[in-house]
N, C-alpha and C. Protein backbone atom coordinates (compact mmCIF):
# COMPACT_ATOMS: atom_id res chain seq x y z
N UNK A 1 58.69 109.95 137.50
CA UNK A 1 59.66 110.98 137.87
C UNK A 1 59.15 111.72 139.10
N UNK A 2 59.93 111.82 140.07
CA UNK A 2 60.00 112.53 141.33
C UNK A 2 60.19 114.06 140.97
N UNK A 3 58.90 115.14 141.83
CA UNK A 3 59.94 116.37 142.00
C UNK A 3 59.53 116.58 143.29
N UNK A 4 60.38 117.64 143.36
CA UNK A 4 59.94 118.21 144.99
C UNK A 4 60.11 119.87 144.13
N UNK A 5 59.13 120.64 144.74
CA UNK A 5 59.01 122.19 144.40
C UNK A 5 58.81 122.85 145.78
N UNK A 6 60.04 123.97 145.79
CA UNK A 6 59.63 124.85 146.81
C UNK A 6 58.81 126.09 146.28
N UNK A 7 58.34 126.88 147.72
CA UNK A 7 57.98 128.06 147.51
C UNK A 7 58.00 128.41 148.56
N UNK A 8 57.28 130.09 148.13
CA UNK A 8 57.82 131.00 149.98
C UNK A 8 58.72 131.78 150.30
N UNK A 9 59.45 131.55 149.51
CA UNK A 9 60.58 132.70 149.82
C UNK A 9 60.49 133.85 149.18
N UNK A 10 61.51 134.98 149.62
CA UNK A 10 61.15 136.49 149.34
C UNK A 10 62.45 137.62 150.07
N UNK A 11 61.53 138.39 149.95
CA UNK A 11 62.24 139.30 150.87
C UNK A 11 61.88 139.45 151.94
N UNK A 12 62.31 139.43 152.91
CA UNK A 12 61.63 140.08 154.75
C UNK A 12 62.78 140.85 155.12
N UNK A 13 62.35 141.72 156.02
CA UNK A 13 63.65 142.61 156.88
C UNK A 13 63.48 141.78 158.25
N UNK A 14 64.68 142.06 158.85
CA UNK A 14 65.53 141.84 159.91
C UNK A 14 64.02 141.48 161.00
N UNK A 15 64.16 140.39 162.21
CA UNK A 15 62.73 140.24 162.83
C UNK A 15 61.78 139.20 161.80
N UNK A 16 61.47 139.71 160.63
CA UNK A 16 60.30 139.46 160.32
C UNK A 16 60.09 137.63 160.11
N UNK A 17 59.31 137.07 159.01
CA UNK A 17 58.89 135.59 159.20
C UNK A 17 58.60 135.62 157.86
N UNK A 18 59.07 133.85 157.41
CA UNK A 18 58.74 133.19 156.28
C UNK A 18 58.33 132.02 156.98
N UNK A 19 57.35 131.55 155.82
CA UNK A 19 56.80 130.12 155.98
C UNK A 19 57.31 129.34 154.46
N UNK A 20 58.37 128.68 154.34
CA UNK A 20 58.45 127.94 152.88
C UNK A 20 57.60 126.67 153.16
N UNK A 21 56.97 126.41 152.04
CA UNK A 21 56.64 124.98 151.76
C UNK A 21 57.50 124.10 150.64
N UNK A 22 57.33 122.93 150.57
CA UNK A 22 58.03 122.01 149.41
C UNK A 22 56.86 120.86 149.14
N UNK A 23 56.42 120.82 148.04
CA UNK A 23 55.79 119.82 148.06
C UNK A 23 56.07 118.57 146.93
N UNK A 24 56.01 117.53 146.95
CA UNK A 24 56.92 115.94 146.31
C UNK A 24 55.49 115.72 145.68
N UNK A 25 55.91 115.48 144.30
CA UNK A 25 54.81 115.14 143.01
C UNK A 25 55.57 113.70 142.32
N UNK A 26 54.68 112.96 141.67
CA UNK A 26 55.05 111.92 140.82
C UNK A 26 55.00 110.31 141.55
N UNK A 27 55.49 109.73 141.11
CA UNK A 27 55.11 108.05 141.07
C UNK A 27 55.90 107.85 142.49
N UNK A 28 55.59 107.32 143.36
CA UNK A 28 56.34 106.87 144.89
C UNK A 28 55.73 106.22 145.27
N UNK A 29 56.19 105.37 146.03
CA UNK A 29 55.04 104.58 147.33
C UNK A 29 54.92 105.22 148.57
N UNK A 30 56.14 105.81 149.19
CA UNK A 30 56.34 106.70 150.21
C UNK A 30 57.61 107.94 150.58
N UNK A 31 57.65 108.79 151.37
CA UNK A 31 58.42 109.51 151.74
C UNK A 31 58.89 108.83 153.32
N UNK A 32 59.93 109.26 153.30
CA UNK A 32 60.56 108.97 154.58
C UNK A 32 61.16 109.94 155.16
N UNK A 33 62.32 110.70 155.00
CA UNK A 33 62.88 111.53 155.91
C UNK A 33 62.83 113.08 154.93
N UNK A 34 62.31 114.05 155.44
CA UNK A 34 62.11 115.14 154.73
C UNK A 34 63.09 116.58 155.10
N UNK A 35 63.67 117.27 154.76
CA UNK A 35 64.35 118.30 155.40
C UNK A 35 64.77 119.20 154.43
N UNK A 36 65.35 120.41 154.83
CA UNK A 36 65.31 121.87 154.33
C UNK A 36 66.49 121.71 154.84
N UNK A 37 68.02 122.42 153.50
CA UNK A 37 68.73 122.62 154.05
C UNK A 37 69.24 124.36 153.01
N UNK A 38 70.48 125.30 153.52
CA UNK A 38 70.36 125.99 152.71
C UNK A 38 71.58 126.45 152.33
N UNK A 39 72.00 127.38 151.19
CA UNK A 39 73.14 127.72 151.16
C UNK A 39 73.24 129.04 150.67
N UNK A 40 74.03 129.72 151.59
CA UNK A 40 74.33 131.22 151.26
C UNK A 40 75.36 131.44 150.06
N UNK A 41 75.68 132.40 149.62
CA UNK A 41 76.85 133.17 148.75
C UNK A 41 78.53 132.45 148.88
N UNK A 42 79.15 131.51 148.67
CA UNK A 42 80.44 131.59 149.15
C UNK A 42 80.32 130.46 150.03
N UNK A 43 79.27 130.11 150.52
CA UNK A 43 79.91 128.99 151.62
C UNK A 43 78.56 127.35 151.04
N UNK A 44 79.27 126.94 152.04
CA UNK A 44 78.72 125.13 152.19
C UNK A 44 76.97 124.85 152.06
N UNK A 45 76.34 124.49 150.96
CA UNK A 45 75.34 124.12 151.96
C UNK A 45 74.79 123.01 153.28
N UNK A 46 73.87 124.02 153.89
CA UNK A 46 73.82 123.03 155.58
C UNK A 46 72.81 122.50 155.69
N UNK A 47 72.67 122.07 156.31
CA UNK A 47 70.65 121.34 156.89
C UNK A 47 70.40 122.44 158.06
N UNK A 48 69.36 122.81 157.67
CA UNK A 48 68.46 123.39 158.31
C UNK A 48 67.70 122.57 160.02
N UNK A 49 66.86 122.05 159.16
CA UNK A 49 65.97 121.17 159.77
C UNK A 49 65.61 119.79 159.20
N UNK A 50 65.51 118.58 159.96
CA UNK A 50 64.78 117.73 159.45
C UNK A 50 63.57 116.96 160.05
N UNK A 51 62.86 116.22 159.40
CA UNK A 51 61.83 115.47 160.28
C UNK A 51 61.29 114.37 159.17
N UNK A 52 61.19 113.24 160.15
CA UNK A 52 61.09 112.04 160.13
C UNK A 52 60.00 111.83 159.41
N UNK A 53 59.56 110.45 159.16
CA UNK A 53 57.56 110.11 158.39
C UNK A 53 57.00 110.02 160.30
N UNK A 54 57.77 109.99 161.14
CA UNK A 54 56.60 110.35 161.96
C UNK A 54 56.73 111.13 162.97
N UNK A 55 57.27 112.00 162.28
CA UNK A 55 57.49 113.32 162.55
C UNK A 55 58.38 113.95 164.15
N UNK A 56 59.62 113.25 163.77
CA UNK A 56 60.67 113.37 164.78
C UNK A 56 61.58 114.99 164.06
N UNK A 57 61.80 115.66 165.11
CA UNK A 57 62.46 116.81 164.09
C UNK A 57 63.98 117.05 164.71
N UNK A 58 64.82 117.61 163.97
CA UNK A 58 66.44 117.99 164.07
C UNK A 58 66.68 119.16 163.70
N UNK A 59 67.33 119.65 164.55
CA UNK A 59 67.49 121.41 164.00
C UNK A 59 68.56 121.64 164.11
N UNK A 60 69.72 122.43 163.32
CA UNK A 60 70.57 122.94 163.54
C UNK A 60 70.90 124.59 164.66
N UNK A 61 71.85 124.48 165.59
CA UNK A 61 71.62 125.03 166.39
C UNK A 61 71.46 126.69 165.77
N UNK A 62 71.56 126.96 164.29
CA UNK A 62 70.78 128.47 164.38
C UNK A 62 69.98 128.65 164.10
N UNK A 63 68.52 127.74 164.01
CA UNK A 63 67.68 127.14 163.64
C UNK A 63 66.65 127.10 165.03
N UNK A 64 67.28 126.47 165.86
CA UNK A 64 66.89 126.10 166.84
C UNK A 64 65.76 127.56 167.65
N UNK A 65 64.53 126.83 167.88
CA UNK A 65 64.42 128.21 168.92
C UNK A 65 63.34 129.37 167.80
N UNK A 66 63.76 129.68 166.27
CA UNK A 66 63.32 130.22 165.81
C UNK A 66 63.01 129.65 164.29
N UNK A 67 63.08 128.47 163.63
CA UNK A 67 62.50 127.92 163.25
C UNK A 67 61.71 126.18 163.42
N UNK A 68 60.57 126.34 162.65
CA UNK A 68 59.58 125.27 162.46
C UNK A 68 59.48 124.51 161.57
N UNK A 69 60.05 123.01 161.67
CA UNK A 69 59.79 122.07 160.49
C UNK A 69 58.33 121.42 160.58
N UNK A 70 57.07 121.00 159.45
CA UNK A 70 56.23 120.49 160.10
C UNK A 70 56.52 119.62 158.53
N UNK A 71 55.08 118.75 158.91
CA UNK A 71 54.91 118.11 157.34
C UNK A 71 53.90 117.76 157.40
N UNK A 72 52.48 117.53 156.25
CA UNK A 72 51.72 116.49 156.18
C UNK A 72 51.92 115.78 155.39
N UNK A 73 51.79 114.71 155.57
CA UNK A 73 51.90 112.91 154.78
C UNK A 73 51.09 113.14 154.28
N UNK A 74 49.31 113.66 154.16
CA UNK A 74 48.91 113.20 152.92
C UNK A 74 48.94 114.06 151.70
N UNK A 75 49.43 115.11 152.30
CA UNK A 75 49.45 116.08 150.92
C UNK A 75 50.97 115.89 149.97
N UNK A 76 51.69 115.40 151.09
CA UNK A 76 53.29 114.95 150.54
C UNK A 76 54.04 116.63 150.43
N UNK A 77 54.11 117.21 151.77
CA UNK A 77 54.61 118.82 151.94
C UNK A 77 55.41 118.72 153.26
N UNK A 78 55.71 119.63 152.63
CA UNK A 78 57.36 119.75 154.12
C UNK A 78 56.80 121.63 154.48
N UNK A 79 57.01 122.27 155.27
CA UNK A 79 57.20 123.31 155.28
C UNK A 79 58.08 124.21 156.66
N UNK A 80 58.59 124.97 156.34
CA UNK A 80 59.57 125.32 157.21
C UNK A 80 59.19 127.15 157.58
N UNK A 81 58.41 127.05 158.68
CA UNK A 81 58.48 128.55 159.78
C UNK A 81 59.50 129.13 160.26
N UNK A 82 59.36 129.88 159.54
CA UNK A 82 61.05 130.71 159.61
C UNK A 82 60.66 132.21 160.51
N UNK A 83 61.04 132.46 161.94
CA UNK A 83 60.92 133.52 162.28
C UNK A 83 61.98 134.42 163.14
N UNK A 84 61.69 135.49 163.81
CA UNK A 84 63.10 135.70 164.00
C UNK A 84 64.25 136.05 163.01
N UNK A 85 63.47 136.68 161.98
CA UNK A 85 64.89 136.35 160.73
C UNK A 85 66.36 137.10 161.01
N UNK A 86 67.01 136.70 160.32
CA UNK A 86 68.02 138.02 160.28
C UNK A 86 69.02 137.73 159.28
N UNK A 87 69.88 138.98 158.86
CA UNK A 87 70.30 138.82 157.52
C UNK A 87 71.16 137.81 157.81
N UNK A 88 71.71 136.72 158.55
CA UNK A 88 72.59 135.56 158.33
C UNK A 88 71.76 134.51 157.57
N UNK A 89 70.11 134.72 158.04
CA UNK A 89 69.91 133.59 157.22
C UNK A 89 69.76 133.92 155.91
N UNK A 90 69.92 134.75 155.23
CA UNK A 90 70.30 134.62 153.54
C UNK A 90 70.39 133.55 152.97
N UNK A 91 70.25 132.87 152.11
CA UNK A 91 70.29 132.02 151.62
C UNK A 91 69.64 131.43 150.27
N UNK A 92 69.89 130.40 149.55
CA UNK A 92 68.94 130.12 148.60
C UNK A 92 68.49 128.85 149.70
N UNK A 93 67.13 128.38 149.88
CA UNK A 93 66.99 126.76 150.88
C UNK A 93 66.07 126.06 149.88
N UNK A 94 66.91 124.77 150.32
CA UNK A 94 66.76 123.69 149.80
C UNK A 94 65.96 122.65 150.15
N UNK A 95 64.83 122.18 149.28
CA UNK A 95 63.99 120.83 150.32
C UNK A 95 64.66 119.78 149.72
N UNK A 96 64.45 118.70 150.73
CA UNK A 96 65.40 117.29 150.54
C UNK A 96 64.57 116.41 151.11
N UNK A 97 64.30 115.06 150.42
CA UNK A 97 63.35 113.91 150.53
C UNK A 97 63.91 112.66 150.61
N UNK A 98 63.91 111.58 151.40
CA UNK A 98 64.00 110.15 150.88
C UNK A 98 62.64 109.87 150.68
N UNK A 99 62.85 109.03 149.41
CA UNK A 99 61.38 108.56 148.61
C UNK A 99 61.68 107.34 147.76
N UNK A 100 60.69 106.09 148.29
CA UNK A 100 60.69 105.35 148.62
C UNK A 100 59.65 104.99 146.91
N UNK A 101 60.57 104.37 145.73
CA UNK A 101 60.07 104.05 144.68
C UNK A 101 61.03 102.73 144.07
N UNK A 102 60.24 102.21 143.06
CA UNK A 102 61.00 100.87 142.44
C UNK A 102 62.17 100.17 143.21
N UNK A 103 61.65 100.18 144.32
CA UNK A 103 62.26 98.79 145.34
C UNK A 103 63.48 99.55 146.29
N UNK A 104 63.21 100.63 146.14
CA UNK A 104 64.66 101.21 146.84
C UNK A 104 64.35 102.72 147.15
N UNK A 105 64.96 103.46 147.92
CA UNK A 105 65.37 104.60 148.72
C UNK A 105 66.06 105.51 147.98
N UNK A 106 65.36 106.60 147.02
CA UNK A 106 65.99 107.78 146.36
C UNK A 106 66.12 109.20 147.30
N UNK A 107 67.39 109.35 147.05
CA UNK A 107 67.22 110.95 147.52
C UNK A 107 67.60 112.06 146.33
N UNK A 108 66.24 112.85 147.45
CA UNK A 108 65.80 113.89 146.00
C UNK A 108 66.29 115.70 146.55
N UNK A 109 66.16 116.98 145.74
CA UNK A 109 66.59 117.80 146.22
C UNK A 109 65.49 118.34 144.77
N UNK A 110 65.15 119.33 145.88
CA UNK A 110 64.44 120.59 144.96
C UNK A 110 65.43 121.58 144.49
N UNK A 111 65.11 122.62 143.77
CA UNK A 111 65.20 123.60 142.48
C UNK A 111 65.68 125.09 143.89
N UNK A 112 65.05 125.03 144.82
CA UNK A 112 65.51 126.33 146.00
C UNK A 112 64.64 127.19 145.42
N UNK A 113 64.74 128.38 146.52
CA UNK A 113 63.55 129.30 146.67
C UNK A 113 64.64 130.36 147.63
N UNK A 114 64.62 131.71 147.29
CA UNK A 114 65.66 132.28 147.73
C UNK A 114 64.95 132.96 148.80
N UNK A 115 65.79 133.01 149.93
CA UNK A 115 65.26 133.77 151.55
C UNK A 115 66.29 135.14 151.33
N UNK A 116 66.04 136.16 151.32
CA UNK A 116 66.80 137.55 151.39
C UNK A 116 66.11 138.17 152.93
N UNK A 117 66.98 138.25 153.96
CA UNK A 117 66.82 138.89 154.71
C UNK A 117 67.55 140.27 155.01
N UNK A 118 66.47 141.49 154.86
CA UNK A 118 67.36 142.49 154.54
C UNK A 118 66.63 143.79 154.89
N UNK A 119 66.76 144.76 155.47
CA UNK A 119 65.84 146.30 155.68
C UNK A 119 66.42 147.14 154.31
């Protein structure tokens, strides 16, 4: 059994910075495409950011500029530098994995970790 667990999130006011991590536990051979996406109160969830196993990254343009996707492969962690905040990014965010077990390509989604941006 696959999980992915976030953490990191909290409260910050307006300006300030989060760093979430996610990290993927259990039986796999590999990870492949890793990304954070999130969803506020009422609306859609979006992708954030993503990045590749060798580490190509995609940002959504409110993303762009003021957050950081990184990852290490051997610890099997995603983490996302969040700075610049402001109360739009509210959200609960989500880590998201392809993982690469019993002959085929699962995609996985963590449990969320809530971002409150707020004075």
């Amino acid at each position: 059994q696959v999980q992915l667990v976030e953490s990191g999130g909290g409260l910050v006011q307006p300006g300030g910075s989060l760093r979430l991590s996610c990290a993927a536990s259990g039986s796999f051979s590999s990870i492949n495409a890793m990304a954070w996406y999130r969803q506020a109160p009422g609306k859609q969830r979006e992708l954030v950011a993503e990045i590749t196993s060798n580490g190509r990254t995609t940002y959504a343009d409110s993303a762009k500029g003021r957050f950081t996707i990184s990852r290490d492969n051997a610890k099997n962690m995603v983490y996302l530098q969040m700075n610049s905040l402001e109360p739009e990014d509210t959200a609960v965010y989500y880590c998201n994995a392809d993982i690469a077990r019993n002959f085929g390509l699962w995609n996985h989604w963590g449990r969320g970790t809530q971002v409150t941006v707020s004075s």
